[in-house]
C-alpha atoms as a PDB file:
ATOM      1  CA  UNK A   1       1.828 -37.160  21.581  1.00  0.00           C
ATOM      2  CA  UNK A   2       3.158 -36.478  25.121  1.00  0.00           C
ATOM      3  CA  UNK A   3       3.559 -32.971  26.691  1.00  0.00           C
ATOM      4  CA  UNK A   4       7.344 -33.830  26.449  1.00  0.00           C
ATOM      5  CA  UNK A   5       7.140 -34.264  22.578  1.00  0.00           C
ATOM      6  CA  UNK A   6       5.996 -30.882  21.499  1.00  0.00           C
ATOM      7  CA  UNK A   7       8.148 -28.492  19.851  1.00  0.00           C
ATOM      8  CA  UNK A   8       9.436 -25.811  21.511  1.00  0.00           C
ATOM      9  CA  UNK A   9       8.025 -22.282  20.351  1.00  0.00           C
ATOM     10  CA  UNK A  10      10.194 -20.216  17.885  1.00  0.00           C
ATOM     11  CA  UNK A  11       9.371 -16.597  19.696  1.00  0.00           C
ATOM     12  CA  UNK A  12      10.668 -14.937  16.576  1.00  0.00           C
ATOM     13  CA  UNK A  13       8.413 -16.669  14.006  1.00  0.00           C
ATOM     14  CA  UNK A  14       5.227 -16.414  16.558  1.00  0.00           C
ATOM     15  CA  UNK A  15       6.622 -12.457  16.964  1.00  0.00           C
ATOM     16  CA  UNK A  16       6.457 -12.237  13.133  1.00  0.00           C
ATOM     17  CA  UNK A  17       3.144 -13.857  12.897  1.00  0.00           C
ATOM     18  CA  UNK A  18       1.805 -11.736  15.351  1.00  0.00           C
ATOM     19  CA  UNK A  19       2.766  -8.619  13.209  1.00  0.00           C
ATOM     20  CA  UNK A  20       1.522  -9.950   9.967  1.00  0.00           C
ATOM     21  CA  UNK A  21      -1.934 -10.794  11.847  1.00  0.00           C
ATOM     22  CA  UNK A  22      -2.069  -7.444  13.578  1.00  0.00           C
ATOM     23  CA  UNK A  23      -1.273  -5.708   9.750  1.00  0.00           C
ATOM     24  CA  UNK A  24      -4.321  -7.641   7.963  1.00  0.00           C
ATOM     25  CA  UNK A  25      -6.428  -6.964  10.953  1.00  0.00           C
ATOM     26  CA  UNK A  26      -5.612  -3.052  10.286  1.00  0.00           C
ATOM     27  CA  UNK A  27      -6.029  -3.045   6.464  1.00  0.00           C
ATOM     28  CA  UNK A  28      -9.285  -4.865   6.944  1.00  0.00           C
ATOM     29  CA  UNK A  29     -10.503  -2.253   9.626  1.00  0.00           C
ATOM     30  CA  UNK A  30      -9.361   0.319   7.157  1.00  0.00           C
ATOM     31  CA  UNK A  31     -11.367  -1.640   4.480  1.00  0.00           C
ATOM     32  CA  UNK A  32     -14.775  -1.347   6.679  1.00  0.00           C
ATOM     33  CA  UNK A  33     -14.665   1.850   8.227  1.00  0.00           C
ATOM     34  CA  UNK A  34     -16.158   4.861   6.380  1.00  0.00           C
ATOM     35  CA  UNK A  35     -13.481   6.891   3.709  1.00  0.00           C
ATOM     36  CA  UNK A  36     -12.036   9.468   5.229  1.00  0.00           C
ATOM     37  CA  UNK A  37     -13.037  12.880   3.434  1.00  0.00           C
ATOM     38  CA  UNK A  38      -9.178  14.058   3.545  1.00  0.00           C
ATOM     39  CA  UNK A  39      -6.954  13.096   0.450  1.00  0.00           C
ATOM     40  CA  UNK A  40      -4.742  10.462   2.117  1.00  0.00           C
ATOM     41  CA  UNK A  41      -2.408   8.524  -0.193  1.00  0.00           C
ATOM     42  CA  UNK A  42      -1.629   6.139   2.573  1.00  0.00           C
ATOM     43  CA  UNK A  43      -5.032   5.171   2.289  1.00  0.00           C
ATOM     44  CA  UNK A  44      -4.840   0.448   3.200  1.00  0.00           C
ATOM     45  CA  UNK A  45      -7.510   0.746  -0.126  1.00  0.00           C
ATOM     46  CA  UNK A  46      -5.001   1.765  -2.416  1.00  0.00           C
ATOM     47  CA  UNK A  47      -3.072  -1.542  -1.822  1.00  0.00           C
ATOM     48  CA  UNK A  48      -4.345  -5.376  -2.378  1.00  0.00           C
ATOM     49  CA  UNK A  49      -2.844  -8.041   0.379  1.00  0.00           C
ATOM     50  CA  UNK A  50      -0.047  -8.517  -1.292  1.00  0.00           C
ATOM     51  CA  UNK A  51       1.000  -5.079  -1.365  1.00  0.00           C
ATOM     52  CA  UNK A  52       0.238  -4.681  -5.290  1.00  0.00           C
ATOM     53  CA  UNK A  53      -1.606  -1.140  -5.998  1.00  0.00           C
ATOM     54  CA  UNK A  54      -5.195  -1.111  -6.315  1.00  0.00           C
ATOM     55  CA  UNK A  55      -6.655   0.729  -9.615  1.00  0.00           C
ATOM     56  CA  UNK A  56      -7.319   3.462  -7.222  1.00  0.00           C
ATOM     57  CA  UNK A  57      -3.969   3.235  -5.288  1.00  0.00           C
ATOM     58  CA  UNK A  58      -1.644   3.656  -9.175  1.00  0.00           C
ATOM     59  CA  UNK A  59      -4.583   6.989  -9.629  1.00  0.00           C
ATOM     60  CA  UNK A  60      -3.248   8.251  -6.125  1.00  0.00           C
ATOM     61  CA  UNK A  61       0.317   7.804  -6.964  1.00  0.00           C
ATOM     62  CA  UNK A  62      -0.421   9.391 -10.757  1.00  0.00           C
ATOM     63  CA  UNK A  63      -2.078  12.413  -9.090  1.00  0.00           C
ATOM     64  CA  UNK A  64       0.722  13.176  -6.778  1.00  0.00           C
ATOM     65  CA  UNK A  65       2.917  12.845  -9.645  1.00  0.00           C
ATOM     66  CA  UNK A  66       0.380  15.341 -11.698  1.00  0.00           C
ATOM     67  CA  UNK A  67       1.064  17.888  -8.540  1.00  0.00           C
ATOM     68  CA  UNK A  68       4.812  17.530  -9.020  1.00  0.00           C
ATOM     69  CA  UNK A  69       6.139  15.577  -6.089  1.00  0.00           C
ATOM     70  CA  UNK A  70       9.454  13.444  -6.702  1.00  0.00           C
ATOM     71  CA  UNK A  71       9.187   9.610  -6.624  1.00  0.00           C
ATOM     72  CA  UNK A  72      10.826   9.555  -3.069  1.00  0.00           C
ATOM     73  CA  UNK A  73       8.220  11.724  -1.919  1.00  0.00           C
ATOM     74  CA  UNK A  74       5.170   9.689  -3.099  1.00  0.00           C
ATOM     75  CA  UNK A  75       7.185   6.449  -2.445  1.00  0.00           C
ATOM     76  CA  UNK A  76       6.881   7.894   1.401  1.00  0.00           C
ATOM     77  CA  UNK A  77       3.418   9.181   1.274  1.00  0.00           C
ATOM     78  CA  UNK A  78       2.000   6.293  -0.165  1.00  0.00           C
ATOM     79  CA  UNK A  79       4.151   3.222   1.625  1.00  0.00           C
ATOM     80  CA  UNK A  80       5.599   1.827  -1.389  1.00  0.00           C
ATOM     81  CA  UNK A  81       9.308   1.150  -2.280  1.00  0.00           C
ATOM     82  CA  UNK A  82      11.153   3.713  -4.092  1.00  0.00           C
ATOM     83  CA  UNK A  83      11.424   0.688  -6.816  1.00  0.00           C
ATOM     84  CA  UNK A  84       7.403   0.441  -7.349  1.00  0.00           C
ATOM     85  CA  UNK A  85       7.366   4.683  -7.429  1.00  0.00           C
ATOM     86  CA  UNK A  86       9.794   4.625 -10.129  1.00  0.00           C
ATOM     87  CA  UNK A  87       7.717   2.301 -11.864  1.00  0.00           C
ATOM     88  CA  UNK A  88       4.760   3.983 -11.740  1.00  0.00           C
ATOM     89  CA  UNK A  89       6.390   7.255 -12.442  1.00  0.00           C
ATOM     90  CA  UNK A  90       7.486   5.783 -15.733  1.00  0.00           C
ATOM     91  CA  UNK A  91       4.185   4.556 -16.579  1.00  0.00           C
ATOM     92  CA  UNK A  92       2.613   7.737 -15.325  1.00  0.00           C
ATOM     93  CA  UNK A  93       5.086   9.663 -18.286  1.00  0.00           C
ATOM     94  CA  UNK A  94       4.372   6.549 -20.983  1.00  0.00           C
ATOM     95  CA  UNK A  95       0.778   7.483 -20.380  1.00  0.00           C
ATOM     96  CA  UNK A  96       1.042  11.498 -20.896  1.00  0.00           C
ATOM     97  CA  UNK A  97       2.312  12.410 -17.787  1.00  0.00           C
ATOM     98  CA  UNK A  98       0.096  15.617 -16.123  1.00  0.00           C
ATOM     99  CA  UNK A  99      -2.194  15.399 -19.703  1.00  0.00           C
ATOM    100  CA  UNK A 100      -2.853  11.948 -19.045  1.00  0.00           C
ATOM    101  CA  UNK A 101      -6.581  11.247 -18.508  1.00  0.00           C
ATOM    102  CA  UNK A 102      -7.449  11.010 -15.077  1.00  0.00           C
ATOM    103  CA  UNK A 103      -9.315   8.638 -13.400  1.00  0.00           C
ATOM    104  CA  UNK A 104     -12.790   9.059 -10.920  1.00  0.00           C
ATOM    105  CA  UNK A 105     -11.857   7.940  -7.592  1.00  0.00           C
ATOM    106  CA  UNK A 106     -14.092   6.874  -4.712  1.00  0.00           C
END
């Protein structure tokens, strides 16, 4: 294959690689460095790489329901769509809601 032959570069899917690169590189920093002692519901452990909540991500999301906050609220705190808060909320009620058992974390 010449130089001449080679496809040009598509800036916006290198761009977009680029940020998806840069966003693994930060949740597996995140993943290595020591846990922070502050309560931090955007916490990269309480995701998987797909963006799926960890065990310990749907806890996080059940205790800020158990301290009241709105599913907007922990949809913003944690980094999740307003869809996957709504869903949790609604397991969070199915399994007691605030009497609900809670978890160990960390």
């Amino acid at each position: 294959m010449s130089k001449d032959d080679a496809q040009p570069l598509d800036a916006g899917l290198a761009l977009d690689l680029i940020e998806r690169i840069q966003a693994d590189l930060e949740r597996l920093k995140a993943l290595v460095e020591p846990r922070a002692g502050a309560f931090d519901p955007a916490d990269p452990r309480n995701k998987t790489c797909d963006g799926k909540l960890t065990p310990e991500g749907v806890e996080t999301c059940y205790r800020l329901f158990d301290e009241g906050q709105t599913r907007y609220s922990v949809a913003r705190a944690m980094k999740i769509s307003f869809a996957a808060a709504t869903h949790r909320f609604n397991a969070w009620r199915k399994a007691g809601g605030s009497k609900r058992r809670n978890m160990r974390l960390g």
